[in-house]
PDB file of N, CA and C in Angstrom:
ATOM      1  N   UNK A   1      80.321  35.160-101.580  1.00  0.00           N
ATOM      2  CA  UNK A   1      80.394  35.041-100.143  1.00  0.00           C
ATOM      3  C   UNK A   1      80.555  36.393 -99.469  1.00  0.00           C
ATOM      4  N   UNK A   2      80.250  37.239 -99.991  1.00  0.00           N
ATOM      5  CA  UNK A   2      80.178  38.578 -99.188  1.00  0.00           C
ATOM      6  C   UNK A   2      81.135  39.539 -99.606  1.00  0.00           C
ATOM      7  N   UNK A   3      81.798  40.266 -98.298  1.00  0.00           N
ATOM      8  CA  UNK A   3      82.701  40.729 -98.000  1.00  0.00           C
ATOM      9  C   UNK A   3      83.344  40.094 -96.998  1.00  0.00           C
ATOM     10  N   UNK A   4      83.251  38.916 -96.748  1.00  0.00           N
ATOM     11  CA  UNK A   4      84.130  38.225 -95.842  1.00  0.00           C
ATOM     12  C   UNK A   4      84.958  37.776 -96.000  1.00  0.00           C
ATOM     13  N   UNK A   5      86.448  38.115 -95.349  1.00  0.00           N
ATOM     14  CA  UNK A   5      87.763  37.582 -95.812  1.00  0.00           C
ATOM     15  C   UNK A   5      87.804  35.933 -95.932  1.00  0.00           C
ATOM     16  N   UNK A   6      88.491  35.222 -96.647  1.00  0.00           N
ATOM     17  CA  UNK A   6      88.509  34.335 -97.126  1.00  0.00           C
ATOM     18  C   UNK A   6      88.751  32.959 -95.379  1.00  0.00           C
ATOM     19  N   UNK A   7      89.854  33.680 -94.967  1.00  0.00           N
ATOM     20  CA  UNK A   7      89.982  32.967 -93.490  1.00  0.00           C
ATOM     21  C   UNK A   7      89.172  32.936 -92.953  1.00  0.00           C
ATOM     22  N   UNK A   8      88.068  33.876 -92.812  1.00  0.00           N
ATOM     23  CA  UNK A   8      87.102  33.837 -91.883  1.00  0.00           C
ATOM     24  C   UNK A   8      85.635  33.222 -92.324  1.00  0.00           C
ATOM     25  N   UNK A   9      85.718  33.078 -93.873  1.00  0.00           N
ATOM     26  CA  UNK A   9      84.531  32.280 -94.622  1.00  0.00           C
ATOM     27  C   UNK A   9      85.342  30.248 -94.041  1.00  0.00           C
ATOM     28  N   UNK A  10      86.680  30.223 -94.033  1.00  0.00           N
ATOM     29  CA  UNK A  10      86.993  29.209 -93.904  1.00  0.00           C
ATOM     30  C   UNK A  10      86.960  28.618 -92.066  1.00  0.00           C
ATOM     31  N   UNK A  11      87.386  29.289 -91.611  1.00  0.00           N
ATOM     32  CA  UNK A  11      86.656  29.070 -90.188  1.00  0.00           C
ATOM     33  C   UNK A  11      85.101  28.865 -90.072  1.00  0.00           C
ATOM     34  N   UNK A  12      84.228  29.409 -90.496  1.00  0.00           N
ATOM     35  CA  UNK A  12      83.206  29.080 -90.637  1.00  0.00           C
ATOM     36  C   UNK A  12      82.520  27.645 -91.324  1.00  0.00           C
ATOM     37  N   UNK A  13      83.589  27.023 -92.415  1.00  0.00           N
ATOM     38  CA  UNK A  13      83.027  26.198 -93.249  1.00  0.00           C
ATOM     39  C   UNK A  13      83.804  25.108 -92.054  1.00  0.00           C
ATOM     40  N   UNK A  14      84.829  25.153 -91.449  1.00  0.00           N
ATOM     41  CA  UNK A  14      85.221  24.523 -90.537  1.00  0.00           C
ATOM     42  C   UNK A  14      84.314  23.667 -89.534  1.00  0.00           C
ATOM     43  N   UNK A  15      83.499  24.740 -88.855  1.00  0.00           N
ATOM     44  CA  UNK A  15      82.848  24.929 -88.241  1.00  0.00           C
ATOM     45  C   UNK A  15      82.082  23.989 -88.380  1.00  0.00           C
ATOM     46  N   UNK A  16      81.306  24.305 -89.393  1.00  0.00           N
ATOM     47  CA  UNK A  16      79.866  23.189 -89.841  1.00  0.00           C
ATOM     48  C   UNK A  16      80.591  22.114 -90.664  1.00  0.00           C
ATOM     49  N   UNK A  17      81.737  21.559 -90.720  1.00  0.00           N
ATOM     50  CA  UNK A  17      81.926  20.736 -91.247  1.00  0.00           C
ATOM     51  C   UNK A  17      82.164  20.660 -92.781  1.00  0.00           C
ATOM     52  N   UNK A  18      81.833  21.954 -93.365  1.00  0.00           N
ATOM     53  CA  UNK A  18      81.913  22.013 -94.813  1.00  0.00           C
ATOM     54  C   UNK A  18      83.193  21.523 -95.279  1.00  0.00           C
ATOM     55  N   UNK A  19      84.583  21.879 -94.584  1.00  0.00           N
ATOM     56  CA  UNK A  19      85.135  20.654 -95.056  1.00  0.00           C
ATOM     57  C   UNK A  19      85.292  19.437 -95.549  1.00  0.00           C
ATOM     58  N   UNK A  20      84.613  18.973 -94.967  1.00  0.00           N
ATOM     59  CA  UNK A  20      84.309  17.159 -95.161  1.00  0.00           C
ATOM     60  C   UNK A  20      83.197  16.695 -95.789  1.00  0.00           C
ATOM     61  N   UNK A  21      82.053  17.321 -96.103  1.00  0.00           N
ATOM     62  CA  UNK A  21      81.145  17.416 -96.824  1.00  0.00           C
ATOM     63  C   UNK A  21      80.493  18.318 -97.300  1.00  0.00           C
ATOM     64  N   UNK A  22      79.436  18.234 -97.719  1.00  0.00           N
ATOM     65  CA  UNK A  22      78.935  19.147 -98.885  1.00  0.00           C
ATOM     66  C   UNK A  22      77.503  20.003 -97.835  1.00  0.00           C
ATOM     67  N   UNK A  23      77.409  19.347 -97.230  1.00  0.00           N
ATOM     68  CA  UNK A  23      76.090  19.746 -95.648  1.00  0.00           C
ATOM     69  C   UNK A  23      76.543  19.568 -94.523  1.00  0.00           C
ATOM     70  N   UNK A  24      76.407  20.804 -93.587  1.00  0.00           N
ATOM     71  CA  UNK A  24      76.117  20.868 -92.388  1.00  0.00           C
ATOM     72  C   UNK A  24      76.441  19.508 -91.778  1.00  0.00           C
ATOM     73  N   UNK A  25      77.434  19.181 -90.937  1.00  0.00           N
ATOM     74  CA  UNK A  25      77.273  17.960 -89.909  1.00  0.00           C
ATOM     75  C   UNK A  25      77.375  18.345 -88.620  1.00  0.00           C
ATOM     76  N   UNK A  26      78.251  19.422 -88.613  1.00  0.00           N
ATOM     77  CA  UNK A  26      78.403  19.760 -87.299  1.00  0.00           C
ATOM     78  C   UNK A  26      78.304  21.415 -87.147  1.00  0.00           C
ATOM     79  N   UNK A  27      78.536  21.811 -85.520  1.00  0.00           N
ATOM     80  CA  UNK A  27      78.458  23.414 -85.419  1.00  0.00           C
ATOM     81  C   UNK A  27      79.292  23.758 -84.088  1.00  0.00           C
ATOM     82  N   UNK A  28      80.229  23.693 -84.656  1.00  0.00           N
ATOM     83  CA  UNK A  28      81.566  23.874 -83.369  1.00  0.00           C
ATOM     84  C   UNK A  28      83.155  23.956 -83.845  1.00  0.00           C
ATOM     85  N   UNK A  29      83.264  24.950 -83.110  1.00  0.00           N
ATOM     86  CA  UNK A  29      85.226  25.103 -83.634  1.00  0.00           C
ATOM     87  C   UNK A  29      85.688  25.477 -82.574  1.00  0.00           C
ATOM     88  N   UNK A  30      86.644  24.553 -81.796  1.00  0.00           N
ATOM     89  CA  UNK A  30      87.552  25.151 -80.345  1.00  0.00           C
ATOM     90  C   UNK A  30      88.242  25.823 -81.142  1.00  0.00           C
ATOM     91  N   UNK A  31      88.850  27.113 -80.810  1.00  0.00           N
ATOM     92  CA  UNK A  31      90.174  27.972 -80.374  1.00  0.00           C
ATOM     93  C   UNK A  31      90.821  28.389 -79.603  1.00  0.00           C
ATOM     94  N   UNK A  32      92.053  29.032 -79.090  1.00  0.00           N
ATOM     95  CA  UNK A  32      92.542  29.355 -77.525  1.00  0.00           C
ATOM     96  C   UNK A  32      93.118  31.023 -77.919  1.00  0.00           C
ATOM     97  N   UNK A  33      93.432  31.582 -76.940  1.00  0.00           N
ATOM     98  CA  UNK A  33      94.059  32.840 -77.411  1.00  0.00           C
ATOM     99  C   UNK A  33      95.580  32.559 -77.628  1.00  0.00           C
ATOM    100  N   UNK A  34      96.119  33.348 -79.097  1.00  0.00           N
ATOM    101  CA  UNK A  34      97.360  32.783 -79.501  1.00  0.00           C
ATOM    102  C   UNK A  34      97.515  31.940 -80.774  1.00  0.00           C
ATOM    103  N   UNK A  35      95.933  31.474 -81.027  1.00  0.00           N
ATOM    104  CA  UNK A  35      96.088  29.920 -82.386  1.00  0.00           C
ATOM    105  C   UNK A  35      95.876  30.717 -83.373  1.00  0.00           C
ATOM    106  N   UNK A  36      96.344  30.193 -84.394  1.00  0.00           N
ATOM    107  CA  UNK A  36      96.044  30.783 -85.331  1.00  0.00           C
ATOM    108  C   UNK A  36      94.520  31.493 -86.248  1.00  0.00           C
ATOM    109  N   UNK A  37      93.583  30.736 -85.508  1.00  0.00           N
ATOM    110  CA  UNK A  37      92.085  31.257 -85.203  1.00  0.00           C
ATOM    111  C   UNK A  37      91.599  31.603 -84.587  1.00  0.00           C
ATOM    112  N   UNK A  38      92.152  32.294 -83.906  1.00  0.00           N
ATOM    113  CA  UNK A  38      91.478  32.755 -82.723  1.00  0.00           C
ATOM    114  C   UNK A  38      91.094  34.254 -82.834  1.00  0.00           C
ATOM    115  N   UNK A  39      92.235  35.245 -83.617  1.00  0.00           N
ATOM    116  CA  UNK A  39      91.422  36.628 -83.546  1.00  0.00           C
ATOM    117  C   UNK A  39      90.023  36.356 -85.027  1.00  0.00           C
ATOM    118  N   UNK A  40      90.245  35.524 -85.809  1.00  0.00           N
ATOM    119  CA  UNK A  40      88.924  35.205 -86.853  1.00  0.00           C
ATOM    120  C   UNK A  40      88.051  35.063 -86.159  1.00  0.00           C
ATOM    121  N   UNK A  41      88.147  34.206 -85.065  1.00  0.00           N
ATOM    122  CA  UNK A  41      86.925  33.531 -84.575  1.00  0.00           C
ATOM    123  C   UNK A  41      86.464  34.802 -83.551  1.00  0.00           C
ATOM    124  N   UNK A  42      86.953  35.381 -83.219  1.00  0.00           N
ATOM    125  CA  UNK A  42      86.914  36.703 -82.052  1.00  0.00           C
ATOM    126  C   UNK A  42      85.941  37.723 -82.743  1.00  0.00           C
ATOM    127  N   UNK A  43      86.596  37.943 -84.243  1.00  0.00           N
ATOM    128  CA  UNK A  43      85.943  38.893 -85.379  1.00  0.00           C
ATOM    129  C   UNK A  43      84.562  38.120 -85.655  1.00  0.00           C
ATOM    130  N   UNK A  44      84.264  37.299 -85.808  1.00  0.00           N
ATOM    131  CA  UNK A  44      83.212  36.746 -86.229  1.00  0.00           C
ATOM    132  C   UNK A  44      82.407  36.838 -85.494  1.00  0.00           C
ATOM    133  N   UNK A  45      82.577  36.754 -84.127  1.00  0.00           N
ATOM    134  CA  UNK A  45      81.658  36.830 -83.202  1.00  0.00           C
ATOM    135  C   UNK A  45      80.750  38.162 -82.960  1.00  0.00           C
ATOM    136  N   UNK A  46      82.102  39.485 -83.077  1.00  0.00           N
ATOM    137  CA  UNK A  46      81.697  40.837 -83.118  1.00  0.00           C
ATOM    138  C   UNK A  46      80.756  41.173 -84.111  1.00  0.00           C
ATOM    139  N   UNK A  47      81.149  39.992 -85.861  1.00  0.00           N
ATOM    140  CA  UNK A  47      80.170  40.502 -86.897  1.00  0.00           C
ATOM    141  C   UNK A  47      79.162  39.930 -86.603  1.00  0.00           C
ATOM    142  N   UNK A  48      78.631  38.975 -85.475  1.00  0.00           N
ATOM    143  CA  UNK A  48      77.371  38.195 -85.521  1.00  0.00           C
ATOM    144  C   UNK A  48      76.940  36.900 -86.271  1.00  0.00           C
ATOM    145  N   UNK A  49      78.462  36.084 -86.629  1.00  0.00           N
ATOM    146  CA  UNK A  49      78.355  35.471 -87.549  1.00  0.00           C
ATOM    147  C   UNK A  49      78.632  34.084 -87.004  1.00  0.00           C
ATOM    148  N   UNK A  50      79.185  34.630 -85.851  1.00  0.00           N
ATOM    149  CA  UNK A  50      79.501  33.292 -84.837  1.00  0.00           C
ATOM    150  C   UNK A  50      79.549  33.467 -83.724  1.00  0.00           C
ATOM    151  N   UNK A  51      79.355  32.879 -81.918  1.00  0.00           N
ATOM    152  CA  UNK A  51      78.707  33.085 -80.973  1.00  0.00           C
ATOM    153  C   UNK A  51      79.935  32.634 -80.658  1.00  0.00           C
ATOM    154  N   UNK A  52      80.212  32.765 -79.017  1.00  0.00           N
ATOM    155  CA  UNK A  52      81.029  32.156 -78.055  1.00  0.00           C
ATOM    156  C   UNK A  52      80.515  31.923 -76.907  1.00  0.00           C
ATOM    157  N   UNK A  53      80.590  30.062 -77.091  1.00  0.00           N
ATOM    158  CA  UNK A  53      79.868  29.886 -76.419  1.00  0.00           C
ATOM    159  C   UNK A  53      80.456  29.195 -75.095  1.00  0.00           C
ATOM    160  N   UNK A  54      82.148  29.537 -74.477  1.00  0.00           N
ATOM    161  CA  UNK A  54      82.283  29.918 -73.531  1.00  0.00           C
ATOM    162  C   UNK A  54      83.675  28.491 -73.748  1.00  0.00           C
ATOM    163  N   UNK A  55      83.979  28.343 -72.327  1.00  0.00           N
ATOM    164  CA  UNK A  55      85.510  27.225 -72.560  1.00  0.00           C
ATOM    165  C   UNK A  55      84.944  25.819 -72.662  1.00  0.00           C
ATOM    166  N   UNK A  56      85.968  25.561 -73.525  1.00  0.00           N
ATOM    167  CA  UNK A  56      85.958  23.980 -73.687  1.00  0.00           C
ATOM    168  C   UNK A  56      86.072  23.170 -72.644  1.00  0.00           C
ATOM    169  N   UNK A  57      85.483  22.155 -71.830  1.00  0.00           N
ATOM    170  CA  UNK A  57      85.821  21.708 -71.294  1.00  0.00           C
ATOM    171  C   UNK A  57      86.442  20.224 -71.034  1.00  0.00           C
ATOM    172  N   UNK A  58      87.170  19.393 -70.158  1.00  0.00           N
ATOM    173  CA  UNK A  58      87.210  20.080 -69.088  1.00  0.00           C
ATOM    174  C   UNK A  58      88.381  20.742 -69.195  1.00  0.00           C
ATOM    175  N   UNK A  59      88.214  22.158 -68.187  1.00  0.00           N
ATOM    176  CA  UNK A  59      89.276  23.323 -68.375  1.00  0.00           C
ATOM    177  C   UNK A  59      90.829  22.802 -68.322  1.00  0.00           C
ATOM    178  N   UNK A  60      90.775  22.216 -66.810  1.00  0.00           N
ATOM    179  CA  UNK A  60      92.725  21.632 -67.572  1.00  0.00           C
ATOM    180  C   UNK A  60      93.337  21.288 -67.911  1.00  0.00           C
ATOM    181  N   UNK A  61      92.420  20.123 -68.737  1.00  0.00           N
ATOM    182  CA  UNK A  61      93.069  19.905 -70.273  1.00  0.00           C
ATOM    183  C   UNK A  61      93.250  20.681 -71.280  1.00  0.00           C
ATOM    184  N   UNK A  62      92.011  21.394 -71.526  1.00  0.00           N
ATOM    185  CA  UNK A  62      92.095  21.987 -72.770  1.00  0.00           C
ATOM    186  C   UNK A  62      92.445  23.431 -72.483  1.00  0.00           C
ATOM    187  N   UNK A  63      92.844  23.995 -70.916  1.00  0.00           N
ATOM    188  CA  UNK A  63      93.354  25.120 -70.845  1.00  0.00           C
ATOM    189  C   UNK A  63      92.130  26.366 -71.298  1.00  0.00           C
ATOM    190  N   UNK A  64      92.615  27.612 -72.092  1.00  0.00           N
ATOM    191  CA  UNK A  64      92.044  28.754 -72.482  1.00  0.00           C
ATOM    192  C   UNK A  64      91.461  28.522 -73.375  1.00  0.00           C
ATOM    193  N   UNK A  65      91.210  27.235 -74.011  1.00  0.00           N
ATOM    194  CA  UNK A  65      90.286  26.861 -75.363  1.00  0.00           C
ATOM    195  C   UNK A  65      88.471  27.698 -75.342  1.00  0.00           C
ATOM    196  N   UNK A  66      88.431  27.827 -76.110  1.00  0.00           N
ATOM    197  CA  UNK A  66      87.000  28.248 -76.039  1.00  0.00           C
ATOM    198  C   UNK A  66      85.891  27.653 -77.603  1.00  0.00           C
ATOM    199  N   UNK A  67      85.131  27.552 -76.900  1.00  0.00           N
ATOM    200  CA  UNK A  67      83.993  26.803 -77.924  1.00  0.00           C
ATOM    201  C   UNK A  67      83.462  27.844 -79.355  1.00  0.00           C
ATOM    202  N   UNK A  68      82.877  28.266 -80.382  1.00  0.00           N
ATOM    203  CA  UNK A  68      82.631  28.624 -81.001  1.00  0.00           C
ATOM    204  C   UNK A  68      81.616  28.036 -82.001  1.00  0.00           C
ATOM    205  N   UNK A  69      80.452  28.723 -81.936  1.00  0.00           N
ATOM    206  CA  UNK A  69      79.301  28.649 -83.082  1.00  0.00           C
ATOM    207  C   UNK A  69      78.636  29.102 -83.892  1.00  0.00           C
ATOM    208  N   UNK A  70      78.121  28.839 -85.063  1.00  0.00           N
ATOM    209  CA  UNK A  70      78.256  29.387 -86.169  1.00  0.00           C
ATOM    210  C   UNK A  70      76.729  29.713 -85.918  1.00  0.00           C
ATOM    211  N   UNK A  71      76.475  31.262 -86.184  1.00  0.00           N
ATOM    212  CA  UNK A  71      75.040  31.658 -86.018  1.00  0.00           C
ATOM    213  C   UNK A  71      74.189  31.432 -87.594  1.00  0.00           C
ATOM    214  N   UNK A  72      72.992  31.395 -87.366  1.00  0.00           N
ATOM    215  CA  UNK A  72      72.351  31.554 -88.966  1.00  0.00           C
ATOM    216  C   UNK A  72      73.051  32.769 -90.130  1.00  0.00           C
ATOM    217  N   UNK A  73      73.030  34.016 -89.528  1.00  0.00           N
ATOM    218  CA  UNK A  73      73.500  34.230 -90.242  1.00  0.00           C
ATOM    219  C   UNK A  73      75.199  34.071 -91.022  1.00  0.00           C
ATOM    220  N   UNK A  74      75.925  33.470 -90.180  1.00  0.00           N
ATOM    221  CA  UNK A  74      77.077  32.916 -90.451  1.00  0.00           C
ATOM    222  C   UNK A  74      76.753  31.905 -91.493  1.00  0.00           C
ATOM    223  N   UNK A  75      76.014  30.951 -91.259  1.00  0.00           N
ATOM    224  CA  UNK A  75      75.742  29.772 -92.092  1.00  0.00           C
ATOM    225  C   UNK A  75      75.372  30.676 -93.813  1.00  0.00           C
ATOM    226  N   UNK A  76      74.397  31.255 -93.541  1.00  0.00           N
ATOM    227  CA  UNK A  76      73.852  31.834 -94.613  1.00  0.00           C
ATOM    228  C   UNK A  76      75.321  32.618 -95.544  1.00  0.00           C
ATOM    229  N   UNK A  77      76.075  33.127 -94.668  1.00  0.00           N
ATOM    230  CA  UNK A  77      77.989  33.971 -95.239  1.00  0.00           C
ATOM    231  C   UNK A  77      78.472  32.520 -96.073  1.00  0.00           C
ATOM    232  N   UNK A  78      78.272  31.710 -96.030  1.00  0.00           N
ATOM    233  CA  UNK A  78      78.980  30.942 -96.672  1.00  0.00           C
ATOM    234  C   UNK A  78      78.194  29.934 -97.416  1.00  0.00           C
ATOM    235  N   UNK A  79      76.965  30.453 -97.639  1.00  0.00           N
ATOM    236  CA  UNK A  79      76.219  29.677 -98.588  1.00  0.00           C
ATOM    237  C   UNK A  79      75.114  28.620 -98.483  1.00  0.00           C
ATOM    238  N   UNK A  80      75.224  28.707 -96.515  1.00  0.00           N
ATOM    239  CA  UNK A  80      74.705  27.285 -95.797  1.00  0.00           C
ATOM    240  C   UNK A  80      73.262  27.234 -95.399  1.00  0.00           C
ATOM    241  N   UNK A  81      72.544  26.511 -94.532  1.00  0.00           N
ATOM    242  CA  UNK A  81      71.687  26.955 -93.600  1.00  0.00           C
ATOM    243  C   UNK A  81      72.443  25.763 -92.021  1.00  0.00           C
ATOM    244  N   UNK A  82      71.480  26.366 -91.470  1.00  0.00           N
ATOM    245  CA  UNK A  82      71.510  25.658 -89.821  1.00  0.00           C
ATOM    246  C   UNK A  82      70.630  24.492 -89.607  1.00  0.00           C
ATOM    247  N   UNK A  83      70.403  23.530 -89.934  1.00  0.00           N
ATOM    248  CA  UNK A  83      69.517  22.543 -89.835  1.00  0.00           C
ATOM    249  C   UNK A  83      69.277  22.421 -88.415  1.00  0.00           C
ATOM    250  N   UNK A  84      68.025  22.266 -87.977  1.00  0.00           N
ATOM    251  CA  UNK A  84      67.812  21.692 -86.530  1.00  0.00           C
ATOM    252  C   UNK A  84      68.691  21.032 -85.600  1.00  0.00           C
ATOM    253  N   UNK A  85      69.007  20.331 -86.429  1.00  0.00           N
ATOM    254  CA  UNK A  85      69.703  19.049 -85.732  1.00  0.00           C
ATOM    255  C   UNK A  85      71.328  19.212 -85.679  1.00  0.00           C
ATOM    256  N   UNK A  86      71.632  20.177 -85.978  1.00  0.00           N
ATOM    257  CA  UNK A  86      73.314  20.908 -85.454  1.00  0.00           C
ATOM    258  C   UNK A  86      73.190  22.239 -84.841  1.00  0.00           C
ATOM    259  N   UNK A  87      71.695  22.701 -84.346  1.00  0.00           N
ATOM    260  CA  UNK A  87      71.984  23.723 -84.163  1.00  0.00           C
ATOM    261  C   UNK A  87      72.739  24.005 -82.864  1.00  0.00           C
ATOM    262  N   UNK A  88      72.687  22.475 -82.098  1.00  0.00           N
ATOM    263  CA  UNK A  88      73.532  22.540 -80.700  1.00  0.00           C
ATOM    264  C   UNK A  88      73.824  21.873 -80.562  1.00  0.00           C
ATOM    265  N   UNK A  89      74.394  20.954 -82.353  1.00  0.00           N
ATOM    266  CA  UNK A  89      75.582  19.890 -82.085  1.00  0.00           C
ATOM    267  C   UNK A  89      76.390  20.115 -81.349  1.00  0.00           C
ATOM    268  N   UNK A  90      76.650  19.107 -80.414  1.00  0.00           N
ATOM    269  CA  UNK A  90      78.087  19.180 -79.497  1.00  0.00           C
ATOM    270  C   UNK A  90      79.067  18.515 -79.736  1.00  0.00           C
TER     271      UNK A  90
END
């Protein structure tokens, strides 16, 4: 898996769901500033490995949350691809 720290390969598998299965189901991870993912998900974005794709909504519930997505080449950091059909799972 690269040189990618282990937290930040796991935010990613988050992401697409690799948790819960073995493929791609989904392509989204809220974080807020302060959570415990949030500077990963911040870093990831800078490496190009994941996008931000702006606040969760609606805003005053979920406050400073912000959306996060896993780019191809992110998918590819952890072994994956992007199938069509998550590429703007919501």
């Amino acid at each position: 898996m690269n040189d990618l720290p282990d937290r930040h390969a796991e935010v990613l598998r988050r992401a697409l769901g690799l948790d819960k299965s073995d493929a791609p189901s989904k392509n989204r991870f809220a974080a807020y500033p302060g959570c415990i993912d949030w500077e990963g998900c911040r870093a990831l974005v800078e490496s190009g490995l994941m996008r931000d794709d702006g606040p969760l909504l609606p805003r005053p519930l979920f406050g400073p949350a912000r959306v996060f997505r896993v780019t191809e080449a992110g998918a590819k950091a952890v072994g994956s691809t992007l199938s069509r059909s998550i590429v703007f799972n919501v």
